[in-house]
C-alpha atoms as a PDB file:
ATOM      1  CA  UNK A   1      -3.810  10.607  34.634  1.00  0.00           C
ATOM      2  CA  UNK A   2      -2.180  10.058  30.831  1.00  0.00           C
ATOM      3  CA  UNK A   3      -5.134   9.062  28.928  1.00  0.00           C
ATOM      4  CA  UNK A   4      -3.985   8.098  25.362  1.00  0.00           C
ATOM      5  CA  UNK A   5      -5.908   5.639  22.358  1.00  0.00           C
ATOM      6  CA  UNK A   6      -6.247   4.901  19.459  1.00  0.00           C
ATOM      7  CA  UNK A   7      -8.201   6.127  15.622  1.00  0.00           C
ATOM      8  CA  UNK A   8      -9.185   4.236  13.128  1.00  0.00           C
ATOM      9  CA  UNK A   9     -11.525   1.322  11.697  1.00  0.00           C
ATOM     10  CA  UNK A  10     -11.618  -1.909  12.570  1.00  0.00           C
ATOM     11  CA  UNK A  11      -9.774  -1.530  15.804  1.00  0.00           C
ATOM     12  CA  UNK A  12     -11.001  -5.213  16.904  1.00  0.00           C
ATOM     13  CA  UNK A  13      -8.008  -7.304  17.004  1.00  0.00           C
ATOM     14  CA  UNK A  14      -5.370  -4.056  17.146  1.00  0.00           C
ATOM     15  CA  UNK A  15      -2.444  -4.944  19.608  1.00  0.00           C
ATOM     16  CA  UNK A  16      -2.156  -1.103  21.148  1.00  0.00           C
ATOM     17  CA  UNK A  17      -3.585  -1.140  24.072  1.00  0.00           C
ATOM     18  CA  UNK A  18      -1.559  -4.028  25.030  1.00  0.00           C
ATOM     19  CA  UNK A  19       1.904  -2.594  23.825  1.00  0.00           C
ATOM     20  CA  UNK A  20       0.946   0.696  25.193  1.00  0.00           C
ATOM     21  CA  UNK A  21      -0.135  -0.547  28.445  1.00  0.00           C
ATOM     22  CA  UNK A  22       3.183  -2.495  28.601  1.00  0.00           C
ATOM     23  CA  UNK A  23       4.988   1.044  28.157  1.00  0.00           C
ATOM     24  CA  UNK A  24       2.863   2.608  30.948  1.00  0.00           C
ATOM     25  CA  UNK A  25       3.707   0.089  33.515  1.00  0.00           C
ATOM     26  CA  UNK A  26       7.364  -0.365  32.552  1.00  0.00           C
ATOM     27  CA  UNK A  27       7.546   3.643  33.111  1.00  0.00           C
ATOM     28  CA  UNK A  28       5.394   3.462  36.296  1.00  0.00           C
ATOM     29  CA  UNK A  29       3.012   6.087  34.898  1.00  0.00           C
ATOM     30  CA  UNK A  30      -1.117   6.046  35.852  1.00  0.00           C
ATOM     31  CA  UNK A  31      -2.947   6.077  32.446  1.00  0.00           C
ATOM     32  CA  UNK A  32      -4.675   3.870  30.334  1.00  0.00           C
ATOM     33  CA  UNK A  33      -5.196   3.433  26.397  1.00  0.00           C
ATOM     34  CA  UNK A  34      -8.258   3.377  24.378  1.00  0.00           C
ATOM     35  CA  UNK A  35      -9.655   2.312  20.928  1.00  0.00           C
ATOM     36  CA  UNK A  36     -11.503   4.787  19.399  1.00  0.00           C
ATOM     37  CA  UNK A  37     -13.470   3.156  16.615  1.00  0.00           C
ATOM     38  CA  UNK A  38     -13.907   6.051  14.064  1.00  0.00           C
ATOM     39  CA  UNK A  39     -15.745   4.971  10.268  1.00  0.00           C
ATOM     40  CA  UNK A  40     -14.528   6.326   7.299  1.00  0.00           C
ATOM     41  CA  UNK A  41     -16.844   8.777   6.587  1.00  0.00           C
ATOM     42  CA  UNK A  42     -17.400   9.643  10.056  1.00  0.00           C
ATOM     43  CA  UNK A  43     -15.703  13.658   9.826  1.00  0.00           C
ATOM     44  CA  UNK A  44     -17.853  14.831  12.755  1.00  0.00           C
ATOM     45  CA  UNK A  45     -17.012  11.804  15.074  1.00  0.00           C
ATOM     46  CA  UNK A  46     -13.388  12.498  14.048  1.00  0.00           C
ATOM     47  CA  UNK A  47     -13.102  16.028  14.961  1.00  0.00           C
ATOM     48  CA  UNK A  48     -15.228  15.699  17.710  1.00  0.00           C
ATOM     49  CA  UNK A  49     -12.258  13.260  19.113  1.00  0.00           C
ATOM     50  CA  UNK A  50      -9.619  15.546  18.078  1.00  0.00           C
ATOM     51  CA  UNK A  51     -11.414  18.394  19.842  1.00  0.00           C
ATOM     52  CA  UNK A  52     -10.844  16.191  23.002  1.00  0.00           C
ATOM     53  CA  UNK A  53      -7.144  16.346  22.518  1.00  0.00           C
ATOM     54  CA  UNK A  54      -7.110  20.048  22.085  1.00  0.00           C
ATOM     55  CA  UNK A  55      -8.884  20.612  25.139  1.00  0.00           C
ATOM     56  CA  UNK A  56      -6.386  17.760  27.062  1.00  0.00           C
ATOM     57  CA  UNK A  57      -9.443  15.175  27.819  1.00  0.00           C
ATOM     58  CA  UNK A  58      -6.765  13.114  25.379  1.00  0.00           C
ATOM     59  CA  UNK A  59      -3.113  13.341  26.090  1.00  0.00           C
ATOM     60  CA  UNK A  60      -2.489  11.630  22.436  1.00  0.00           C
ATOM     61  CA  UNK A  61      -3.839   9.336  20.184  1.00  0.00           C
ATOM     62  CA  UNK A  62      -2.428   7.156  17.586  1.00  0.00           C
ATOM     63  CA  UNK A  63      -4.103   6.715  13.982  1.00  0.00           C
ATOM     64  CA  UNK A  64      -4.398   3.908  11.641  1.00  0.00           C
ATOM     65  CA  UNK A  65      -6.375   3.113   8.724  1.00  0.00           C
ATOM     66  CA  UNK A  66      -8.406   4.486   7.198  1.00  0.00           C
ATOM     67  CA  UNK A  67      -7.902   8.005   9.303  1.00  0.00           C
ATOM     68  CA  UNK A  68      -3.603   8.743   8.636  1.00  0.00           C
ATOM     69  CA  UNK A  69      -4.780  11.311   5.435  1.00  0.00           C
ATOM     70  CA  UNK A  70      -8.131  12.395   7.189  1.00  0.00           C
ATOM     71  CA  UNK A  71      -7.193  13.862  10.380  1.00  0.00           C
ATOM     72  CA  UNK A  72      -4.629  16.012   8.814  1.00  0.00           C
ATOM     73  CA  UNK A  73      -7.271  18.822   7.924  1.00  0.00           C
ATOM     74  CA  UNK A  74      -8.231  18.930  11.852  1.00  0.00           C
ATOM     75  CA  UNK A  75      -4.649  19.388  12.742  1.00  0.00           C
ATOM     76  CA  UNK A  76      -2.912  23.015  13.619  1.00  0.00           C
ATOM     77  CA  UNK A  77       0.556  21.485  11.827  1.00  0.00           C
ATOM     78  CA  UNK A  78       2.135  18.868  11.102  1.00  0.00           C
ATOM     79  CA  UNK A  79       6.222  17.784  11.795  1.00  0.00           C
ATOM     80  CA  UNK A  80       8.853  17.606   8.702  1.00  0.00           C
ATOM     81  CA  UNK A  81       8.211  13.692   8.456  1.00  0.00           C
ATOM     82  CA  UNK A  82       4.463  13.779   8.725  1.00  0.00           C
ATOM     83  CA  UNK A  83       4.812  16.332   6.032  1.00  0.00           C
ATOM     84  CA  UNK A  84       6.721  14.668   3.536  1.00  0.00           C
ATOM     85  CA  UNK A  85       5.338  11.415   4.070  1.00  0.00           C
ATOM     86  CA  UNK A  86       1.872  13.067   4.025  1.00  0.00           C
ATOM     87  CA  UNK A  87       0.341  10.962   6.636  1.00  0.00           C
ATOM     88  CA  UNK A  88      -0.167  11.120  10.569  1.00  0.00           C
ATOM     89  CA  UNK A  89      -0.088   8.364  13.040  1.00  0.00           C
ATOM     90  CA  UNK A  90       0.524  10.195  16.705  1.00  0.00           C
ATOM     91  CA  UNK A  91      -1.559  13.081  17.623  1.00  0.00           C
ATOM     92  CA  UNK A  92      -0.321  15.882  20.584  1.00  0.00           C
ATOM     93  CA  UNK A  93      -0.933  19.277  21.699  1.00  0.00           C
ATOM     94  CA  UNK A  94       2.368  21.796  21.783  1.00  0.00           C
ATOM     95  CA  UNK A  95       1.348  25.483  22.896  1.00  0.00           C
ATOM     96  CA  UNK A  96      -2.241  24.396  22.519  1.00  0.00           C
ATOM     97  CA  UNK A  97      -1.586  23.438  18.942  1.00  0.00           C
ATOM     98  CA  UNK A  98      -2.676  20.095  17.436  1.00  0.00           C
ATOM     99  CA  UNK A  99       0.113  18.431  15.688  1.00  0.00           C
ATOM    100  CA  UNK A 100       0.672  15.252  13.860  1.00  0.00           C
ATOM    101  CA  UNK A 101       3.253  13.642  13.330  1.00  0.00           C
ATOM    102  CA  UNK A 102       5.041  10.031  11.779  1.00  0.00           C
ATOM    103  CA  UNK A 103       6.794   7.313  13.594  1.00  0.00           C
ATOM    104  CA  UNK A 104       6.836   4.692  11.123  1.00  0.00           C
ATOM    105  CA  UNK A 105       9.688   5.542   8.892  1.00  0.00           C
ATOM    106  CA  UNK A 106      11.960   5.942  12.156  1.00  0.00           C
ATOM    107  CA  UNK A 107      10.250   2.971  13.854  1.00  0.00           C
ATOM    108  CA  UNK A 108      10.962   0.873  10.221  1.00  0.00           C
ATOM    109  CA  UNK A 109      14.304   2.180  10.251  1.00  0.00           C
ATOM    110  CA  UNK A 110      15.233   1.481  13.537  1.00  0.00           C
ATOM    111  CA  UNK A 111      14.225  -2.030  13.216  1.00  0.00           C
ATOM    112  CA  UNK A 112      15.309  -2.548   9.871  1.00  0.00           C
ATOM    113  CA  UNK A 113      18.554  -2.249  11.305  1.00  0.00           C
ATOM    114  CA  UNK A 114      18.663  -3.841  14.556  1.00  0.00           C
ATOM    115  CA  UNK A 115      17.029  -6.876  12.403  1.00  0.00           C
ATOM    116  CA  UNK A 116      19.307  -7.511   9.832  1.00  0.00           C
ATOM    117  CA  UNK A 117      23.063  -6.420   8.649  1.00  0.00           C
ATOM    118  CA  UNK A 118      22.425  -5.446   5.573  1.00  0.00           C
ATOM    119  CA  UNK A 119      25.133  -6.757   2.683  1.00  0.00           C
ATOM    120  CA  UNK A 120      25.412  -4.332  -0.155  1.00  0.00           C
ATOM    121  CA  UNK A 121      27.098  -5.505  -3.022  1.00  0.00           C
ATOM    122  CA  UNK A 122      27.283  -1.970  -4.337  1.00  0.00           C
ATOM    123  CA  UNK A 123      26.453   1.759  -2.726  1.00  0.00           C
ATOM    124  CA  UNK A 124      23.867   3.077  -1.959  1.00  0.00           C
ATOM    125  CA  UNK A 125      22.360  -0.143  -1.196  1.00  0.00           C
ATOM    126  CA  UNK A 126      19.101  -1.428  -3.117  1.00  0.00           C
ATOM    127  CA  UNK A 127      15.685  -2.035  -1.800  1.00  0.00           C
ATOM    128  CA  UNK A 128      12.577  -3.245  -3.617  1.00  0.00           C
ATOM    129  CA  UNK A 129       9.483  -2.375  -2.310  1.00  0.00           C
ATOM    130  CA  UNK A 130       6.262  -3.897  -2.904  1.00  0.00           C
ATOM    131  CA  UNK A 131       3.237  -1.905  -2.536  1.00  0.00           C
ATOM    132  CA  UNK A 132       2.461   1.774  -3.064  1.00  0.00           C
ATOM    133  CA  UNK A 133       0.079   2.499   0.271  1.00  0.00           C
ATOM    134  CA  UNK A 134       0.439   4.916   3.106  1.00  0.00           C
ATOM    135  CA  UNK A 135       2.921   2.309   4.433  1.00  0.00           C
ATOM    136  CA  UNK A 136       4.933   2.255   1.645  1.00  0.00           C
ATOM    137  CA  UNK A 137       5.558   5.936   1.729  1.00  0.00           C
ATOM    138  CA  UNK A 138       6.717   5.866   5.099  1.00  0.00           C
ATOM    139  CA  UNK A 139       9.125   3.188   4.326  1.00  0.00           C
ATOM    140  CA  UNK A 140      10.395   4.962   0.948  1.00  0.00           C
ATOM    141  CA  UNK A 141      10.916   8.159   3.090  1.00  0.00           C
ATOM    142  CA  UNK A 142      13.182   5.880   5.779  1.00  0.00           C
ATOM    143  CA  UNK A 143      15.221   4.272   3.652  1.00  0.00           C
ATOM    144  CA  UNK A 144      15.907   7.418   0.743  1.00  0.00           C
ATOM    145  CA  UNK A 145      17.147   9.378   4.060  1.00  0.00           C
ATOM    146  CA  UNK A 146      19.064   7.036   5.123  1.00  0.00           C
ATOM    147  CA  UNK A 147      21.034   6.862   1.690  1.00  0.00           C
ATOM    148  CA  UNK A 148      19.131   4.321  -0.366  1.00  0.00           C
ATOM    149  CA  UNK A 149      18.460   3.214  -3.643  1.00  0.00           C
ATOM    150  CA  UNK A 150      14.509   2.269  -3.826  1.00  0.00           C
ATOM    151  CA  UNK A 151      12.235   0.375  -6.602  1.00  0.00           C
ATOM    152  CA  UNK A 152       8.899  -0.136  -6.365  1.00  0.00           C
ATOM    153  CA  UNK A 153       6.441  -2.546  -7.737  1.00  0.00           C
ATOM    154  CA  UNK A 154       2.577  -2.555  -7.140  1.00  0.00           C
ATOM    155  CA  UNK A 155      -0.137  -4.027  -8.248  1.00  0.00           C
ATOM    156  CA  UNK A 156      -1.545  -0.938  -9.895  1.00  0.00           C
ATOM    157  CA  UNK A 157       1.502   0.847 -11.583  1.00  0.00           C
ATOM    158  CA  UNK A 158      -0.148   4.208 -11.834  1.00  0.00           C
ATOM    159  CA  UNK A 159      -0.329   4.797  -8.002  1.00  0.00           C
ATOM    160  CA  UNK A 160       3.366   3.331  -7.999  1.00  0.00           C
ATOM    161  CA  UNK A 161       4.375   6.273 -10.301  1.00  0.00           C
ATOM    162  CA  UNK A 162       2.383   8.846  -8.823  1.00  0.00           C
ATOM    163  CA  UNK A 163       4.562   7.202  -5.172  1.00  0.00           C
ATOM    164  CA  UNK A 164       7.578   7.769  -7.496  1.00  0.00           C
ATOM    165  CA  UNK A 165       6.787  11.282  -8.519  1.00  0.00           C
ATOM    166  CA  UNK A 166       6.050  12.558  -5.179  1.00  0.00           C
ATOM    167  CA  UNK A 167       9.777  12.059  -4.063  1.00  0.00           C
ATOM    168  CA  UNK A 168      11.226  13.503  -7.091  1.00  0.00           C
ATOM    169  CA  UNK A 169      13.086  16.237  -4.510  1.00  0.00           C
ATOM    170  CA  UNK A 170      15.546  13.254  -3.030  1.00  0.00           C
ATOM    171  CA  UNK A 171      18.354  13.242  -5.391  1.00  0.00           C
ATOM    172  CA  UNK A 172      18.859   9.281  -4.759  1.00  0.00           C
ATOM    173  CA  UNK A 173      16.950   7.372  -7.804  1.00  0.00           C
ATOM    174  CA  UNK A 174      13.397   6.173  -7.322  1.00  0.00           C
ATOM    175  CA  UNK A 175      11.798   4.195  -9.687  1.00  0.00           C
ATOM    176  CA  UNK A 176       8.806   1.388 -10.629  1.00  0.00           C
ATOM    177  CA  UNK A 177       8.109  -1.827 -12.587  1.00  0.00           C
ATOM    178  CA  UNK A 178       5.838  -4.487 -12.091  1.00  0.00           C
ATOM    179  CA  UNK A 179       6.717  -7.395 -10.456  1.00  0.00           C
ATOM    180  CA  UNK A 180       5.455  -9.469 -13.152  1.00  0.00           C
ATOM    181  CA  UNK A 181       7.165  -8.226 -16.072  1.00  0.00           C
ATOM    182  CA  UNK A 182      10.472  -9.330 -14.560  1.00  0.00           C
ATOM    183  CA  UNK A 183      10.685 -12.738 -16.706  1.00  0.00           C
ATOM    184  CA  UNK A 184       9.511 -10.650 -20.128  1.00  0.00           C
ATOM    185  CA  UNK A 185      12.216  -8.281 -19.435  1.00  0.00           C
ATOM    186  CA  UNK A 186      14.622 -10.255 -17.563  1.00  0.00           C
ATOM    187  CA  UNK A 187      17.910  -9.045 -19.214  1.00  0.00           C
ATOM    188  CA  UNK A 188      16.808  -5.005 -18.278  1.00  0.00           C
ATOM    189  CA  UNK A 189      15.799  -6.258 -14.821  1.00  0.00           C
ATOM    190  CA  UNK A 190      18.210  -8.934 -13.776  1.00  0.00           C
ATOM    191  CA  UNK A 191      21.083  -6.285 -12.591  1.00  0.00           C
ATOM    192  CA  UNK A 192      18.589  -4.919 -10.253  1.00  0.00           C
ATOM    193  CA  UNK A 193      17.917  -8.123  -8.907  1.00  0.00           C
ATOM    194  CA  UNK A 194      21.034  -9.367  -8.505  1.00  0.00           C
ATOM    195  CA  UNK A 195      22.523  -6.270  -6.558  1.00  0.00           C
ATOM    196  CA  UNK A 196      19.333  -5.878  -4.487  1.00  0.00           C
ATOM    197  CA  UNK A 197      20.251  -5.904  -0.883  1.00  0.00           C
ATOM    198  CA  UNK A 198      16.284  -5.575   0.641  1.00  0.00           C
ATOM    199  CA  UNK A 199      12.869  -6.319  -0.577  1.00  0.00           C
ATOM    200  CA  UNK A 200      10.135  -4.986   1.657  1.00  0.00           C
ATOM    201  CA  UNK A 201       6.008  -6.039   1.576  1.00  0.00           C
ATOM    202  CA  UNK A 202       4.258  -2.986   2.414  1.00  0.00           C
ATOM    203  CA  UNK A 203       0.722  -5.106   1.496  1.00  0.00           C
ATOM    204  CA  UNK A 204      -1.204  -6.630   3.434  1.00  0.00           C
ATOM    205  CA  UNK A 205      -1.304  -9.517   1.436  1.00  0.00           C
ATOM    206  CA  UNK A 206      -0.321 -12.321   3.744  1.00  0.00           C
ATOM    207  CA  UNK A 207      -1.997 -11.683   6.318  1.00  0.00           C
ATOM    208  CA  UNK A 208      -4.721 -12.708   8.855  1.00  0.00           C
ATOM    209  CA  UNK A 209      -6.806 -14.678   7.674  1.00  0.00           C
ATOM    210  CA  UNK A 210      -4.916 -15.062   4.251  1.00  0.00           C
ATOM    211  CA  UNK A 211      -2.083 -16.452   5.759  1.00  0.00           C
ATOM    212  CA  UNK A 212      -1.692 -18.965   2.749  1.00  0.00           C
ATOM    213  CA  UNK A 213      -1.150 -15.781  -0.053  1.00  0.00           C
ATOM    214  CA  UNK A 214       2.370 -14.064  -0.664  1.00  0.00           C
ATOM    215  CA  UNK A 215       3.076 -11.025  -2.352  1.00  0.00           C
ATOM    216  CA  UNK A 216       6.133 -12.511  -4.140  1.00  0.00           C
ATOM    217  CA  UNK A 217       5.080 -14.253  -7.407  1.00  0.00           C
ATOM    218  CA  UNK A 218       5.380 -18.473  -6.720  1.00  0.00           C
ATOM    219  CA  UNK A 219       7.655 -19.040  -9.440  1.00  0.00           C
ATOM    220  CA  UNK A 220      10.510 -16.321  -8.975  1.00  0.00           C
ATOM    221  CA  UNK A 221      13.043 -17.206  -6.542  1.00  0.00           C
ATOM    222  CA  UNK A 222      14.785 -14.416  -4.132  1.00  0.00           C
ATOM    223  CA  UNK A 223      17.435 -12.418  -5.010  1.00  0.00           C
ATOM    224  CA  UNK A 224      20.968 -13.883  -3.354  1.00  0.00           C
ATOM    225  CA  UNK A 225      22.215 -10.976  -1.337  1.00  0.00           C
ATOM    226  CA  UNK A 226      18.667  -9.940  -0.427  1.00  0.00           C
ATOM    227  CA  UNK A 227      16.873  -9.504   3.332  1.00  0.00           C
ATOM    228  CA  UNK A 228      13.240  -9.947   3.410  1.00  0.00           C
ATOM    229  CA  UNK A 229      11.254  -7.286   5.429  1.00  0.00           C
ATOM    230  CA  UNK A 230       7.594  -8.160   5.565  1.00  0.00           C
ATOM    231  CA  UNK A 231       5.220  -5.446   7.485  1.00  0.00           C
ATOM    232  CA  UNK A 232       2.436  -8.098   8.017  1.00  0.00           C
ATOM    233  CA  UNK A 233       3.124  -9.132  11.655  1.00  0.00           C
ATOM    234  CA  UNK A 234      -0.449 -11.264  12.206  1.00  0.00           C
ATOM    235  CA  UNK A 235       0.422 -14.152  11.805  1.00  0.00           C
ATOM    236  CA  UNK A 236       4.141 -14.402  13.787  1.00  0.00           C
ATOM    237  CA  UNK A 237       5.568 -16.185  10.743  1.00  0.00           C
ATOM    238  CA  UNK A 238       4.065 -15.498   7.169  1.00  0.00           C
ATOM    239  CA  UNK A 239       4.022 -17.216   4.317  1.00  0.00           C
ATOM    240  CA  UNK A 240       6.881 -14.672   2.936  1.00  0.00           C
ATOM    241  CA  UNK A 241       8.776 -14.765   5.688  1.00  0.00           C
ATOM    242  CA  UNK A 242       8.612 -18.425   5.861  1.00  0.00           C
ATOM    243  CA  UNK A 243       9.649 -19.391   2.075  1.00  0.00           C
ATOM    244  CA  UNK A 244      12.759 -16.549   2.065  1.00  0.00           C
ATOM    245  CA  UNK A 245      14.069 -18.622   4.991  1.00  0.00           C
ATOM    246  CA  UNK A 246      13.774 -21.701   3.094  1.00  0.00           C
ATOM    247  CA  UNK A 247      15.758 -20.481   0.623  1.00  0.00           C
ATOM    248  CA  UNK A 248      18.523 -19.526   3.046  1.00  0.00           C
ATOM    249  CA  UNK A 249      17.658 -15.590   3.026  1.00  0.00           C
ATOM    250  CA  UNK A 250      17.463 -13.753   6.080  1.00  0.00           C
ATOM    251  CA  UNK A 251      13.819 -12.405   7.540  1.00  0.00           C
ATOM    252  CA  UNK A 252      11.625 -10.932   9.684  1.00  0.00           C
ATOM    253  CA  UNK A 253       8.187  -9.419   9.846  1.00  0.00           C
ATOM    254  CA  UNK A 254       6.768  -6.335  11.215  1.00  0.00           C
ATOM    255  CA  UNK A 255       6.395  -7.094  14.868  1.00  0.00           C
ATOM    256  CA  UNK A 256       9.362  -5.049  15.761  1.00  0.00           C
ATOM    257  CA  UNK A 257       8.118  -1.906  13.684  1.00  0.00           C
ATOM    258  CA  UNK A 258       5.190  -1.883  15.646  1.00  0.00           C
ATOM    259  CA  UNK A 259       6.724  -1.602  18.527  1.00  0.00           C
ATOM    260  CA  UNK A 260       8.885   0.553  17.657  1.00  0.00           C
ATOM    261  CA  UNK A 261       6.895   3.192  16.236  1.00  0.00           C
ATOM    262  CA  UNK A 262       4.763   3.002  19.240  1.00  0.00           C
ATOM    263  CA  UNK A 263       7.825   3.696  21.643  1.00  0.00           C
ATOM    264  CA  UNK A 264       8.107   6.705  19.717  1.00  0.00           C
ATOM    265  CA  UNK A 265       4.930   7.799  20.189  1.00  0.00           C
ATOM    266  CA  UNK A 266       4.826   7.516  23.577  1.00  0.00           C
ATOM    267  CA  UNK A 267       8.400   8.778  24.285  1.00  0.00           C
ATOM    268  CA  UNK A 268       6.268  12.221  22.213  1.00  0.00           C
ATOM    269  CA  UNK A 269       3.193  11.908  24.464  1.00  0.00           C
ATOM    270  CA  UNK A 270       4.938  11.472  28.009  1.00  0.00           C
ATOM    271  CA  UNK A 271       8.992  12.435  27.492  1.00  0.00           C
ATOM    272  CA  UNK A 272       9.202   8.720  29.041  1.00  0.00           C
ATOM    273  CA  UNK A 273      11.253   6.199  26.997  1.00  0.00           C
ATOM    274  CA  UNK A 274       9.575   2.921  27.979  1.00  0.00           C
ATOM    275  CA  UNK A 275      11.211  -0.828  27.730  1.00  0.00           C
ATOM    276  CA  UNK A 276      10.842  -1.844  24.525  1.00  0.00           C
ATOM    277  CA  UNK A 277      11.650  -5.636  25.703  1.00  0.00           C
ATOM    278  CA  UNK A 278       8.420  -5.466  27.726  1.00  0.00           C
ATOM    279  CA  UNK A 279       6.660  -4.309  25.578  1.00  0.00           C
ATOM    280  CA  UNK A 280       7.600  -7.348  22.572  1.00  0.00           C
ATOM    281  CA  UNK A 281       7.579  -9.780  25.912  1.00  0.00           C
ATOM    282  CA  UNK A 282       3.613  -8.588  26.501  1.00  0.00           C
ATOM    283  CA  UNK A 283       3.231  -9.414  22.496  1.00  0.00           C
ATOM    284  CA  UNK A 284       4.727 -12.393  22.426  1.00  0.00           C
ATOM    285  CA  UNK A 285       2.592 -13.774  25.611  1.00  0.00           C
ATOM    286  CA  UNK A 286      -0.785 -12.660  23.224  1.00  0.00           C
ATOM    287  CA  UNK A 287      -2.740 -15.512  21.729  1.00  0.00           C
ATOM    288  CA  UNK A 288      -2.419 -15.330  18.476  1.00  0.00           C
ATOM    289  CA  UNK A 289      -6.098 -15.920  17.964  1.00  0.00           C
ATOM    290  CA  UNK A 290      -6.525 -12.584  19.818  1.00  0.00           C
ATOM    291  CA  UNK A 291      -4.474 -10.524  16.929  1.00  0.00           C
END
């Protein structure tokens, strides 16, 4: 029996088990998924759980905040991605090895472009990213492999530029500002704007049970050619989402990352591919009140 779950803290309203029991069934596979409440400071609980993975009580487990840095000092190795994006959010045993490794930045990618065609005014294309979090890494590493152009702007501009100097080996520029300097320096910033062809919120600012906040300042209207990316998917239409639509800009949030990366995972854990539509249809058929 695959038994798989689920680290991190709060795990209350997480939609895993759900999406992953949607894969199970859709492969016709006997397991089940678990949530594996771990605190932040628990280390012993954590490698206690780990331990179970080594010794195959766990066939994998996923990991969320606050755990993606932690577990990686448990871990025999860790993939390319997980490495340069220096987090972990699947676990699994190779050769009795315990490795981590990073679905995000494929599962963002891979969404990113089955959600929008992006228009590019000039190459590479240009992406703003808001935020400067373990999500936002895996997003910067996505979309500098895949050829892009990336600017970031956080709330505190020091972890920004310490995000900026720990990609300083991609030979595509990276660079940060914060969001609200752009009217005081409008005539440096402007030509980024105008040629930006993505802005992505990596925050979770927007989300349940702040669904009235936005991470874009009230004021500033969207760039033109831009797509608006926002990784909140609790609640199905956020604020962010819902004003770049008003202004005739194409969106989306996260929902389809999530599954995504999760697919990924489990195609790692089981060498099964499962249906992705079942597992969005299970998703969609979830009470919002229960995210």
């Amino acid at each position: 029996m695959i038994k798989l779950g689920l680290i991190g803290y709060p795990l209350s309203h997480s939609l895993s088990p759900v999406i992953h029991t949607a894969a199970l069934r859709s492969c016709r596979l006997d397991g089940d998924y678990s949530l594996f409440p771990v605190p932040p400071d628990d280390k012993r609980g954590l490698k206690e759980l780990l331990d179970r993975v080594r010794h195959g009580d766990i066939t994998g487990l996923n990991v969320t905040i606050p755990h993606k840095q932690n577990v990686i000092e448990f871990l025999d190795e860790l993939t390319p991605t997980a490495q340069a994006i220096g987090a972990v959010n699947t676990i699994y045993t190779r050769d009795n090895r315990l490795i981590g490794d990073n679905t995000d930045a494929l599962g963002f990618l891979a969404d990113l472009k089955r959600a929008f065609q992006i228009p590019s005014l000039l190459f590479p294309p240009s992406a703003l990213v808001l935020g400067a979090g373990g999500s936002a890494r895996a997003v910067i590493h996505a979309l500098l492999n895949d050829g892009w152009d990336v600017t970031i702007s956080a709330r505190r501009m020091e972890q920004a530029q310490q995000l900026v100097d720990s990609f300083t080996n991609h030979e595509l520029p990276i660079t940060s500002f914060p969001l609200s300097d752009y009217e005081a320096n409008f005539t440096n910033l402007h030509p980024l704007f105008s040629n930006l062809s993505l802005i992505i919120n990596t925050t979770p600012v927007g989300m349940t049970p702040n669904i009235d906040q936005s991470p874009w300042p009230e004021n500033l209207p969207f760039p033109p050619h831009a797509a608006i990316y926002d990784l909140v998917y609790n609640p199905r239409e956020t604020r962010l989402v819902r004003e770049a639509r008003a202004q005739g800009r194409p969106a989306t949030t996260g929902l389809g990352m999530l599954i995504e990366q999760a697919a990924l995972a489990f195609e790692t854990w089981t060498g099964h591919r499962p249906s992705r539509e079942n597992m969005q249809a299970v998703v969609k058929q979830t009470p919002v009140s229960s995210l």
